[in-house]
PDB file of N, CA and C in Angstrom:
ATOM      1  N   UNK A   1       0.854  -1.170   0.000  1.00  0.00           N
ATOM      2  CA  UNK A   1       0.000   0.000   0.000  1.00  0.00           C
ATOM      3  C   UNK A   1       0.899   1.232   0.000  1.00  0.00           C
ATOM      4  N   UNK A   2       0.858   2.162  -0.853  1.00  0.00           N
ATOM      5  CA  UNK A   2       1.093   3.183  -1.309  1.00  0.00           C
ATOM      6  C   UNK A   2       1.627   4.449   0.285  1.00  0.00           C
ATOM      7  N   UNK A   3       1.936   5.232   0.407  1.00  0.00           N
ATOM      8  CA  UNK A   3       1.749   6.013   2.047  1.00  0.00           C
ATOM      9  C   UNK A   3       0.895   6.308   2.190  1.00  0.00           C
ATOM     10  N   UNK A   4       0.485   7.617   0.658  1.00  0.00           N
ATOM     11  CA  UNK A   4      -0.580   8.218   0.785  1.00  0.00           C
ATOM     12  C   UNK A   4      -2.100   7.537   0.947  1.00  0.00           C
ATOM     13  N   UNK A   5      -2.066   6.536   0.289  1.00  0.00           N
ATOM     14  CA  UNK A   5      -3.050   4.931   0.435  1.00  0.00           C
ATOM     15  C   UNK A   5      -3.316   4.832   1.964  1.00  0.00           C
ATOM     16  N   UNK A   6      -2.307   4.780   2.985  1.00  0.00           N
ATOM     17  CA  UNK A   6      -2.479   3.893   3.651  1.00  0.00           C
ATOM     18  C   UNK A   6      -2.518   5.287   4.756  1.00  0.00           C
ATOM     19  N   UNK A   7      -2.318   6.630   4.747  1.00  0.00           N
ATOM     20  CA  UNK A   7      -2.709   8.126   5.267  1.00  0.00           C
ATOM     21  C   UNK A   7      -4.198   7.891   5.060  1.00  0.00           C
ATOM     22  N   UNK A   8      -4.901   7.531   3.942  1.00  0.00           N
ATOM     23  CA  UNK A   8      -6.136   7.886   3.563  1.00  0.00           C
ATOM     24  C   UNK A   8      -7.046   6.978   4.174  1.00  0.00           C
ATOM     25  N   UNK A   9      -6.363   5.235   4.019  1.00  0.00           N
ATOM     26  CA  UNK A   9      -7.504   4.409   4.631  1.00  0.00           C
ATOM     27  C   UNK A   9      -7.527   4.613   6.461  1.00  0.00           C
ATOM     28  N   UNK A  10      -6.315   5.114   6.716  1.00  0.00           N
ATOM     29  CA  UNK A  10      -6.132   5.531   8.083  1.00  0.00           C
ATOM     30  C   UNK A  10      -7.784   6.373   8.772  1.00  0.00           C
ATOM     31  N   UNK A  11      -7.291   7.448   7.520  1.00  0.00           N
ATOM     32  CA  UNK A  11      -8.540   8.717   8.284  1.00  0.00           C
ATOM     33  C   UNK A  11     -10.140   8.148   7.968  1.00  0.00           C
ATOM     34  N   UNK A  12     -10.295   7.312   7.106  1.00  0.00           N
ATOM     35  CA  UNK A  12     -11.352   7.413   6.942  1.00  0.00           C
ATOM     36  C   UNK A  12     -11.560   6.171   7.731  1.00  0.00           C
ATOM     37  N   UNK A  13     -11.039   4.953   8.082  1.00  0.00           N
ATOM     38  CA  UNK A  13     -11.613   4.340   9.263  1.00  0.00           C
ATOM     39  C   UNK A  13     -11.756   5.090  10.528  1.00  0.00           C
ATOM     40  N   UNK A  14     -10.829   6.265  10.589  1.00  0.00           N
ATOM     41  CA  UNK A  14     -11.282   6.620  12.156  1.00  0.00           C
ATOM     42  C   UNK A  14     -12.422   7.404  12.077  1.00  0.00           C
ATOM     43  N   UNK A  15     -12.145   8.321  10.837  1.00  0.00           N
ATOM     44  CA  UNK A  15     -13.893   9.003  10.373  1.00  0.00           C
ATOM     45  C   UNK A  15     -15.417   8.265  10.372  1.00  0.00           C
ATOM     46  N   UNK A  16     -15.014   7.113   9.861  1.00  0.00           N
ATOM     47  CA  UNK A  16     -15.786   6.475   9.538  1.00  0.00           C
ATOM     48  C   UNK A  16     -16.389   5.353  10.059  1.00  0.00           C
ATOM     49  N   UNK A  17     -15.853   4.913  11.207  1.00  0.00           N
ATOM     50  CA  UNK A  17     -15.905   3.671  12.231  1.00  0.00           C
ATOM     51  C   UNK A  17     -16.031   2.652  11.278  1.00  0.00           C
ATOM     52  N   UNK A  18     -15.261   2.499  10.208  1.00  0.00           N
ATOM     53  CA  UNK A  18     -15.212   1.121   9.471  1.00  0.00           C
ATOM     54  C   UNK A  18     -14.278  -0.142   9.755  1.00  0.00           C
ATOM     55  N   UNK A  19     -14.506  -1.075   9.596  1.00  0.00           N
ATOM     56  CA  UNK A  19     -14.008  -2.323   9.713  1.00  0.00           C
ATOM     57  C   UNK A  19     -12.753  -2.441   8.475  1.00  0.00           C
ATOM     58  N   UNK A  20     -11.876  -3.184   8.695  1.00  0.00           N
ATOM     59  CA  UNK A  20     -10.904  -2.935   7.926  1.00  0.00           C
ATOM     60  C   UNK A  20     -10.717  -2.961   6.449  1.00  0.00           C
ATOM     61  N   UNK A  21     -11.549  -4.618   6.587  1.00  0.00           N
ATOM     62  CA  UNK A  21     -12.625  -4.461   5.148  1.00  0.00           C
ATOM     63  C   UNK A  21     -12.729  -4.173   4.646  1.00  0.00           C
ATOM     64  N   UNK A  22     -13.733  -3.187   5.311  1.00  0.00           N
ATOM     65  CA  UNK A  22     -14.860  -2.510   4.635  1.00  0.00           C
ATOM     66  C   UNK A  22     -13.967  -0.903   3.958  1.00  0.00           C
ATOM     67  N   UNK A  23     -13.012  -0.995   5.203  1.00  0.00           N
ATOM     68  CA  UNK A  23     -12.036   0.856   4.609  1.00  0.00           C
ATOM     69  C   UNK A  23     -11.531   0.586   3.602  1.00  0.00           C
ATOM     70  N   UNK A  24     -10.737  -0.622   3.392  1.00  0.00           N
ATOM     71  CA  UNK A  24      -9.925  -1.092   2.038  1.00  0.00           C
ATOM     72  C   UNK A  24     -10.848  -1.282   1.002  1.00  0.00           C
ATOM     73  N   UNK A  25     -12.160  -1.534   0.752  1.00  0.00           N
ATOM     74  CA  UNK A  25     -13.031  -1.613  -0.169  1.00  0.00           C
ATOM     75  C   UNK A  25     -13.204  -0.365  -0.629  1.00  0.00           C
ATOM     76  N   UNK A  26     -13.511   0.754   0.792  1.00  0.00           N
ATOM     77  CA  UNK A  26     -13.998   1.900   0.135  1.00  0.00           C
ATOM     78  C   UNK A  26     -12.980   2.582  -0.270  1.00  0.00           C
ATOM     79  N   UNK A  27     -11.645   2.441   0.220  1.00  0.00           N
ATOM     80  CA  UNK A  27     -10.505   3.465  -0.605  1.00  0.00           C
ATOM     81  C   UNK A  27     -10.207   2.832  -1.656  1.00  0.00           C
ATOM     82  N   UNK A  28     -10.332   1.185  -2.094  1.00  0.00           N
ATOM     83  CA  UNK A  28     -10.498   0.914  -3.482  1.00  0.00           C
ATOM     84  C   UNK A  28     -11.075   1.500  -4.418  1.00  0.00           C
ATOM     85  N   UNK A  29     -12.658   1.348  -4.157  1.00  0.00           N
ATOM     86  CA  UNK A  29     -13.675   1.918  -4.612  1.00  0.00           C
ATOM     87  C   UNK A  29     -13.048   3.424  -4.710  1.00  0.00           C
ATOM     88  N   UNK A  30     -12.627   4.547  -4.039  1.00  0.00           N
ATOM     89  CA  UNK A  30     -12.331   5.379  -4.518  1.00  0.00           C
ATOM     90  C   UNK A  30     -10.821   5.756  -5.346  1.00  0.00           C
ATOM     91  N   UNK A  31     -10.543   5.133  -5.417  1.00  0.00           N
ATOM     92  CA  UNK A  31      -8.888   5.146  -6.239  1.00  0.00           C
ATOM     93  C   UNK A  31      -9.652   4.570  -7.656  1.00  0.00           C
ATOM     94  N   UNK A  32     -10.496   3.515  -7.618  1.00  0.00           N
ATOM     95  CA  UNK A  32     -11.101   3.751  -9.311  1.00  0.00           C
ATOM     96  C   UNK A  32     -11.645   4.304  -9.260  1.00  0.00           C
ATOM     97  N   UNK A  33     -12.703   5.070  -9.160  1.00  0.00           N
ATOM     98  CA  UNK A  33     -13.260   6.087  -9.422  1.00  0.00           C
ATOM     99  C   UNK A  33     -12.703   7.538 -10.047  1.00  0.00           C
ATOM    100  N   UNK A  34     -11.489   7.763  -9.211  1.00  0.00           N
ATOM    101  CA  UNK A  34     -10.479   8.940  -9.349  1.00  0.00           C
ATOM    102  C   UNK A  34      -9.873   8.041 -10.728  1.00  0.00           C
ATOM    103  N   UNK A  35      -9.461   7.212 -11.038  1.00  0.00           N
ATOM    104  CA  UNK A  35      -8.440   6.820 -11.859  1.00  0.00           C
ATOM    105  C   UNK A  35      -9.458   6.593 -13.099  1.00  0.00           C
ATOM    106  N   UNK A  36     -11.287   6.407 -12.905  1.00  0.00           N
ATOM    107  CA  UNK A  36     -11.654   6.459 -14.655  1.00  0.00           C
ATOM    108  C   UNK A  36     -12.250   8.175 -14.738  1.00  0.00           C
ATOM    109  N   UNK A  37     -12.152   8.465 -13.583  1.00  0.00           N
ATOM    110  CA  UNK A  37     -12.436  10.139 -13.751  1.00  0.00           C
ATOM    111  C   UNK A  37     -11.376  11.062 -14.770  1.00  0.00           C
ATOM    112  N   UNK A  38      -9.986  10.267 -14.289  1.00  0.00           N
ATOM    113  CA  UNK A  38      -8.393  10.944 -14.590  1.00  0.00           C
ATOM    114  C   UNK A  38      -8.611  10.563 -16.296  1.00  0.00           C
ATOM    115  N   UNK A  39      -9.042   9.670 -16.399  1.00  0.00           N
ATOM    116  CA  UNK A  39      -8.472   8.882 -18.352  1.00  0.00           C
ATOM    117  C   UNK A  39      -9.843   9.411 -18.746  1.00  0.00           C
ATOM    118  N   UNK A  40     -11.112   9.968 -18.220  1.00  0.00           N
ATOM    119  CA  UNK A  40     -11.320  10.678 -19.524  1.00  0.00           C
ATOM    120  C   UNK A  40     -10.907  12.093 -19.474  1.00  0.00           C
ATOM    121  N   UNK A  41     -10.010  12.858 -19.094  1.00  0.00           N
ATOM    122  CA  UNK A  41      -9.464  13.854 -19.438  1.00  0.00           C
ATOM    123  C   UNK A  41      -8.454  13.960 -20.554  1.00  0.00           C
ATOM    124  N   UNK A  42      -9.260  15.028 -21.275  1.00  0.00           N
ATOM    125  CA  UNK A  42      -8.395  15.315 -22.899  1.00  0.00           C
ATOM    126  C   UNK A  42      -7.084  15.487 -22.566  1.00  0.00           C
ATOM    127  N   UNK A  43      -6.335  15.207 -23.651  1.00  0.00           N
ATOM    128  CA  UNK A  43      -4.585  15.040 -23.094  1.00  0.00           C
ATOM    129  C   UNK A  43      -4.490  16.645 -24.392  1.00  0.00           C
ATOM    130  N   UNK A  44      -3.724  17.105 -24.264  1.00  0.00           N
ATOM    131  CA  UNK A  44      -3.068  18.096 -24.849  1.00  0.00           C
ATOM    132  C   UNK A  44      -2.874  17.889 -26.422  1.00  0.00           C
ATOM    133  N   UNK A  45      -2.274  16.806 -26.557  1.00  0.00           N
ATOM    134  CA  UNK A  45      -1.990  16.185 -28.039  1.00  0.00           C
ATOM    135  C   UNK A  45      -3.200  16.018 -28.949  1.00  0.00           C
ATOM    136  N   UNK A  46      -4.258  15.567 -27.980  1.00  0.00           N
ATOM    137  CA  UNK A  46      -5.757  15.307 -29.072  1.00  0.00           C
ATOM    138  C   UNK A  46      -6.707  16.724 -29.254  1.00  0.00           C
ATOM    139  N   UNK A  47      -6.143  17.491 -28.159  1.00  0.00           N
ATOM    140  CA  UNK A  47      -6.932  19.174 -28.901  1.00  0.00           C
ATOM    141  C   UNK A  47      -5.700  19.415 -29.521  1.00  0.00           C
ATOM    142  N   UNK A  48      -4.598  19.490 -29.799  1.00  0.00           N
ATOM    143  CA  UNK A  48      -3.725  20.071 -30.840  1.00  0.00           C
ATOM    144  C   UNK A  48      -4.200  18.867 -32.245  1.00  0.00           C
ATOM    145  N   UNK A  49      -4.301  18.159 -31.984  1.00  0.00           N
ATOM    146  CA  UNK A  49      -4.638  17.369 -33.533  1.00  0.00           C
ATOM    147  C   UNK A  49      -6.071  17.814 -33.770  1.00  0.00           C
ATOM    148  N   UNK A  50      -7.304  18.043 -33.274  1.00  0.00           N
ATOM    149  CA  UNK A  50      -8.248  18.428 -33.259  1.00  0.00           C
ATOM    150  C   UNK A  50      -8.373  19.212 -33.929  1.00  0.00           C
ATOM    151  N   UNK A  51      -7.487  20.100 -33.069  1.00  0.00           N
ATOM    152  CA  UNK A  51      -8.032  21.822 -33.565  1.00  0.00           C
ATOM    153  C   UNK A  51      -7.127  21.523 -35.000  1.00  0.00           C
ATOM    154  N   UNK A  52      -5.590  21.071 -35.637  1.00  0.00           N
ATOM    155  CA  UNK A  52      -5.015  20.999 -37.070  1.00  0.00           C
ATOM    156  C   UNK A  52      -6.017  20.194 -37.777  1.00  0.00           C
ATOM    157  N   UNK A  53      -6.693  19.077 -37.457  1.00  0.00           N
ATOM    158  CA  UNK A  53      -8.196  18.196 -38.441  1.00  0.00           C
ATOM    159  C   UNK A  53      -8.658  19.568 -39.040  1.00  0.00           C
ATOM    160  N   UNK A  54      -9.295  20.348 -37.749  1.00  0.00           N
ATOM    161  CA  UNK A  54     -10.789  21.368 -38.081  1.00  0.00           C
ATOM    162  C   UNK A  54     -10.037  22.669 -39.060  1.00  0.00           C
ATOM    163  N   UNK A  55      -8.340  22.980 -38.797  1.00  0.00           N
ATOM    164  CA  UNK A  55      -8.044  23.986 -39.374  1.00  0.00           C
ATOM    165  C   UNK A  55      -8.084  23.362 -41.177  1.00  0.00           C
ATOM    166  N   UNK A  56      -7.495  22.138 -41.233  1.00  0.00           N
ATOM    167  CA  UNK A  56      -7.574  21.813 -42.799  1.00  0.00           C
ATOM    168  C   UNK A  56      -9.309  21.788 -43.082  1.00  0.00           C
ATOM    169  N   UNK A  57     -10.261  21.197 -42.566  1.00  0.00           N
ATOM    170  CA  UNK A  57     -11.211  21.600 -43.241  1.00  0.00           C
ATOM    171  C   UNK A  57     -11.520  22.718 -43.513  1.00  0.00           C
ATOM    172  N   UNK A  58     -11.747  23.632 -42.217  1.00  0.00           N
ATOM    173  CA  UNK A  58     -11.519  25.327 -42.677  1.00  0.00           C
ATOM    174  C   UNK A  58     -11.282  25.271 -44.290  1.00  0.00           C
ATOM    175  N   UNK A  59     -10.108  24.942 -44.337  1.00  0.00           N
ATOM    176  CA  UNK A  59      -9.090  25.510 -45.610  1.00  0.00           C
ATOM    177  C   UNK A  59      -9.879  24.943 -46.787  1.00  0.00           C
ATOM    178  N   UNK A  60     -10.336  23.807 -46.481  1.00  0.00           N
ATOM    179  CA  UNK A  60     -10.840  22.820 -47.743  1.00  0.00           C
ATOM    180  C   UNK A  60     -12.063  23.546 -48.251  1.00  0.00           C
ATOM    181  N   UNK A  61     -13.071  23.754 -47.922  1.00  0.00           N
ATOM    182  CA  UNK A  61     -13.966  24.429 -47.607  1.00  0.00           C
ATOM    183  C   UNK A  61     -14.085  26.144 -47.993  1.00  0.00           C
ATOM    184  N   UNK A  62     -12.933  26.744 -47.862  1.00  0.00           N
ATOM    185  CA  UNK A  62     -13.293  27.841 -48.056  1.00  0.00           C
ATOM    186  C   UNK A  62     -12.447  27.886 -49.772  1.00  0.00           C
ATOM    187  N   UNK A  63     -11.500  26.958 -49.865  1.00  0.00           N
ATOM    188  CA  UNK A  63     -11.219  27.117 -51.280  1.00  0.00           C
ATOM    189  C   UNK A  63     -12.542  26.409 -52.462  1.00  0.00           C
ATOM    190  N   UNK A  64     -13.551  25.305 -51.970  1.00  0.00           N
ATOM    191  CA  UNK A  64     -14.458  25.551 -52.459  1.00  0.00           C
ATOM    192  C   UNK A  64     -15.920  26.736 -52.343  1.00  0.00           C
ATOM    193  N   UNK A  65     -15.602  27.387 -51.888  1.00  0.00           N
ATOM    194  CA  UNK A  65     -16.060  28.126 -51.288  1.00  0.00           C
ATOM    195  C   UNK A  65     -15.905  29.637 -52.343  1.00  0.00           C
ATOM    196  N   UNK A  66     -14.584  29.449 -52.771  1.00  0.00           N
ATOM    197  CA  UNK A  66     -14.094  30.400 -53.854  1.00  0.00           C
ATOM    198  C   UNK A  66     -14.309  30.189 -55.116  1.00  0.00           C
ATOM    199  N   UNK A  67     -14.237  28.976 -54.993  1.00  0.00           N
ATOM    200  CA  UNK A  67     -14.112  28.404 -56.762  1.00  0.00           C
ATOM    201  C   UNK A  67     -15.599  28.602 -56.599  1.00  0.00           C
ATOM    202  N   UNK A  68     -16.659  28.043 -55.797  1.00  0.00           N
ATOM    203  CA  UNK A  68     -18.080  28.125 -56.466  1.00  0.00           C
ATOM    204  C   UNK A  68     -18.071  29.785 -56.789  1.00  0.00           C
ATOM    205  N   UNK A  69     -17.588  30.537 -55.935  1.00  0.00           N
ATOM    206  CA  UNK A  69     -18.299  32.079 -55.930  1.00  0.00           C
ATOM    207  C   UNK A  69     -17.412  32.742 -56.893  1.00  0.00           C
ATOM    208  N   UNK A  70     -16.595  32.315 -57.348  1.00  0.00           N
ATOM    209  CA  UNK A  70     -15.712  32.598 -58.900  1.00  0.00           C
ATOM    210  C   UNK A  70     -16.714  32.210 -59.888  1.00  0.00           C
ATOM    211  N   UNK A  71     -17.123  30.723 -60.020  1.00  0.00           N
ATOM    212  CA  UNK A  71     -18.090  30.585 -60.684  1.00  0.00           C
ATOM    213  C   UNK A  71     -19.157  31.402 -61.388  1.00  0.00           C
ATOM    214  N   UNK A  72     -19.805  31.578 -60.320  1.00  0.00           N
ATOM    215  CA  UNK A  72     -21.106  32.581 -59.923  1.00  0.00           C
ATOM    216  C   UNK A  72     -21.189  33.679 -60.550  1.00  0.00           C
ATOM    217  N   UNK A  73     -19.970  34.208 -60.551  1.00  0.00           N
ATOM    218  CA  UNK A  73     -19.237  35.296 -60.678  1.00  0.00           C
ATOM    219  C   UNK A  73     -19.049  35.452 -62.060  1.00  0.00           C
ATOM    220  N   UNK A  74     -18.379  34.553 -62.795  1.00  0.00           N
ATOM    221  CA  UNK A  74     -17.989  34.488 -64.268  1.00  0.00           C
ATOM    222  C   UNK A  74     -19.059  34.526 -65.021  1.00  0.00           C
ATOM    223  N   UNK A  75     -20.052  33.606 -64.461  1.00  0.00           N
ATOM    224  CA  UNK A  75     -21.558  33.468 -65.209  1.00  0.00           C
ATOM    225  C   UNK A  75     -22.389  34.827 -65.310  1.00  0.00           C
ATOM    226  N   UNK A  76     -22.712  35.425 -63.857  1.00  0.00           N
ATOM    227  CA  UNK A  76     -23.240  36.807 -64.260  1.00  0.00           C
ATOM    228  C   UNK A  76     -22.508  37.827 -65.010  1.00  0.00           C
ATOM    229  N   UNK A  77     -21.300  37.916 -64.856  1.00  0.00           N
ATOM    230  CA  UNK A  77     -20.357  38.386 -66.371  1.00  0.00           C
ATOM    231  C   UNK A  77     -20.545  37.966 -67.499  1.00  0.00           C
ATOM    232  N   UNK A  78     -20.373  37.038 -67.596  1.00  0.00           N
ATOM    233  CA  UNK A  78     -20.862  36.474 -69.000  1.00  0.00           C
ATOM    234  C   UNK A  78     -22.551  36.484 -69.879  1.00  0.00           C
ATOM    235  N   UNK A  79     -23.278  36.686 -68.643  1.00  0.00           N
ATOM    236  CA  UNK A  79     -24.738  37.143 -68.992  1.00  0.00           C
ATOM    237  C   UNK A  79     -24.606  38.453 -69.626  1.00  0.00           C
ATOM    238  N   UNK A  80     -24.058  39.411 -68.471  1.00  0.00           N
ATOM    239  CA  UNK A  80     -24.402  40.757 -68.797  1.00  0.00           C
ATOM    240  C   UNK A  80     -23.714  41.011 -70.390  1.00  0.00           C
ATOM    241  N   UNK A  81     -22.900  40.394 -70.518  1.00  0.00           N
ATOM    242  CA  UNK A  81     -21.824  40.916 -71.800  1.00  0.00           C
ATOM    243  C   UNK A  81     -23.203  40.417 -72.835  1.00  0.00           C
ATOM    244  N   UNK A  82     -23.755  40.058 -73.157  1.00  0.00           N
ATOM    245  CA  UNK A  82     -24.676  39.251 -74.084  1.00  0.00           C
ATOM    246  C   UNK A  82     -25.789  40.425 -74.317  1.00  0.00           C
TER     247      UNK A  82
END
């Protein structure tokens, strides 16, 4: 058992009038809890890839974005000249 483990099941049997058991169950029970709380936190690396995914679509997107409105563009030119 860990120090801090064994600081924690300390206080909370005396807090808690638990059986030894029963303290080692519940500071189990709370060390997973804390530990699937900890893994779903975003790591740094997956918002930096995130946010570079969303910046290339940006980009993808606004160059069609040009070409249609170039389009658009050429055609009502080409009307008016007529």
């Amino acid at each position: 058992m860990k120090p801090h483990t064994r600081k924690l099941y300390q206080i909370v049997r005396a807090k808690l009038h638990l059986g030894e058991q029963d303290g080692m169950r519940f500071i189990h029970g709370l060390q997973e809890e804390i530990q699937d709380s900890t893994n779903e936190f975003v790591s740094k690396d997956f918002v930096h890839q995130t946010v570079a995914e969303a910046k290339s679509e940006l980009i993808k997107w606004m160059f069609i974005f040009w070409v249609g409105q170039g389009a658009v563009t050429y055609m009502i030119v080409s009307l008016m000249k007529n």
